[in-house]
Structure formats: C-alpha cells, structure tokens
Protein backbone atom coordinates (compact mmCIF):
# COMPACT_ATOMS: atom_id res chain seq x y z
CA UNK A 1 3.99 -13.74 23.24
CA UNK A 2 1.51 -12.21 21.24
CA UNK A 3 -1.74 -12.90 22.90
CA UNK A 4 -3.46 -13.51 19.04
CA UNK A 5 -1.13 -16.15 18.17
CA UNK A 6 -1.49 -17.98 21.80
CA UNK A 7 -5.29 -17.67 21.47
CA UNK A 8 -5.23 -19.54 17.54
CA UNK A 9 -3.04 -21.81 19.12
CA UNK A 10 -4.97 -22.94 21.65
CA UNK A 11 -8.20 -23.46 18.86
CA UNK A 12 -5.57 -26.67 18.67
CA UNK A 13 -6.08 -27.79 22.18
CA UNK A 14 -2.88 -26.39 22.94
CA UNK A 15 -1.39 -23.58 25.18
CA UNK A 16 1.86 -21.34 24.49
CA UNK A 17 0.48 -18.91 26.52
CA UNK A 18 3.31 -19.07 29.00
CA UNK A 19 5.76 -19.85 26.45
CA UNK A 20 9.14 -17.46 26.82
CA UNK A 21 10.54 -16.86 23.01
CA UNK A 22 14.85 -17.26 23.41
CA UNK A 23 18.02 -17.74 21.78
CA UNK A 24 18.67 -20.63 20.01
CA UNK A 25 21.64 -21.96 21.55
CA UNK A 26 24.28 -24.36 19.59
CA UNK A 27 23.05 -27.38 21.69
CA UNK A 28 19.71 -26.60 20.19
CA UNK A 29 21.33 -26.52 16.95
CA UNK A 30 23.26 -29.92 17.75
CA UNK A 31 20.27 -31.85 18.51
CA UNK A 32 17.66 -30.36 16.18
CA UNK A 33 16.04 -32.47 13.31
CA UNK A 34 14.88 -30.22 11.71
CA UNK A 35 15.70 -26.64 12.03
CA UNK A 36 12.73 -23.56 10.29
CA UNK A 37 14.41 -19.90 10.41
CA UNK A 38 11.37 -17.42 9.94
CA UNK A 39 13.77 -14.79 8.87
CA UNK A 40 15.66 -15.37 5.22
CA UNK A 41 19.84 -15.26 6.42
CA UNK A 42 19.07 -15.11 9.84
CA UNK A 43 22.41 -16.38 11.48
CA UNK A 44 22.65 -18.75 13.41
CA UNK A 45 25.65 -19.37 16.25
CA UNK A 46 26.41 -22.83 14.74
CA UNK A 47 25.38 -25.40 12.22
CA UNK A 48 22.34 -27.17 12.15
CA UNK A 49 22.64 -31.09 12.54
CA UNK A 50 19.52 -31.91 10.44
CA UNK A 51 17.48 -30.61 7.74
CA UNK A 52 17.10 -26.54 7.54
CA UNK A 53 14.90 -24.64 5.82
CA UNK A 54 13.56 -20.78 5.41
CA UNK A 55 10.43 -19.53 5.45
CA UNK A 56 9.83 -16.13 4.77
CA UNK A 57 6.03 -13.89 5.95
CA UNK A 58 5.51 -11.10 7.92
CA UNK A 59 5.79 -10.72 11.40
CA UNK A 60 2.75 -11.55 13.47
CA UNK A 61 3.85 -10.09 16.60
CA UNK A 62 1.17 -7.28 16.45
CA UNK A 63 -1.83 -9.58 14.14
CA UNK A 64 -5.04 -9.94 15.37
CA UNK A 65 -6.61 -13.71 15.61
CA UNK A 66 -8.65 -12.89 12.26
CA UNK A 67 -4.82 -12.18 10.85
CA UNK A 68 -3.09 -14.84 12.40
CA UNK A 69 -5.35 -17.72 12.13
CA UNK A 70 -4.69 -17.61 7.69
CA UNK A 71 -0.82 -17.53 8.62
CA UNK A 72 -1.49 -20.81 11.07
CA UNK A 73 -3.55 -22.68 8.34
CA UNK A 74 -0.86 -22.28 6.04
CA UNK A 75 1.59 -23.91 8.18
C-alpha cells in the first residue's frame, strides 16, 4: 500500500493503512454488485454477477498525496 494513497484516505476518516491488495477470487466475482477493473481488459478468472465497468488512469502506486488527492476527488 502506497503510504500517499492511505494518508488521502484517511483525510476521509478512514484507514487502509493495513489493507493487503489480492487476487480477486471467483467468489468475489459471484457475490460482487458491482465490479470497477482499473486496468482496460484486465481478465478476470470468472464472470462478474453484477454491473462491471472500466476505468482507465495511471497508476498511483508511486504518487505523492499532492498527486493522489486530484485522482481521489475524481472518484
């Protein structure tokens, strides 16, 4: 976890600091409502059950707050 991104986040009153990324699993997939893949064609090891959609911007890993905190506003 970029420590940027967990620092904008918590502006929100929340904390991902000791948030893990992982695999999306099928069950995931299964159960999901709605389903946002951050990377156009990423594949995905099953169908989604609800609504999916792409989105498509750079990756933050590496941003700064002062270049994150645009990317979360636009969210």
């Amino acid at each position: 976890m970029n420590p940027a991104i967990a620092a904008t986040i918590a502006e929100l009153g929340l904390d991902i600091s000791k948030r893990i990324p992982r695999a999306v699993t099928p069950a995931d997939l299964a159960t999901a409502d709605l389903v946002v893949a951050m990377k156009p064609g990423l594949a995905l090891p099953a169908a989604p059950s609800g609504r999916f959609l792409e989105w498509s911007f750079p990756d933050p890993a590496d941003w700064s707050a002062e270049n994150v905190r645009p990317l979360r506003e636009a969210v």
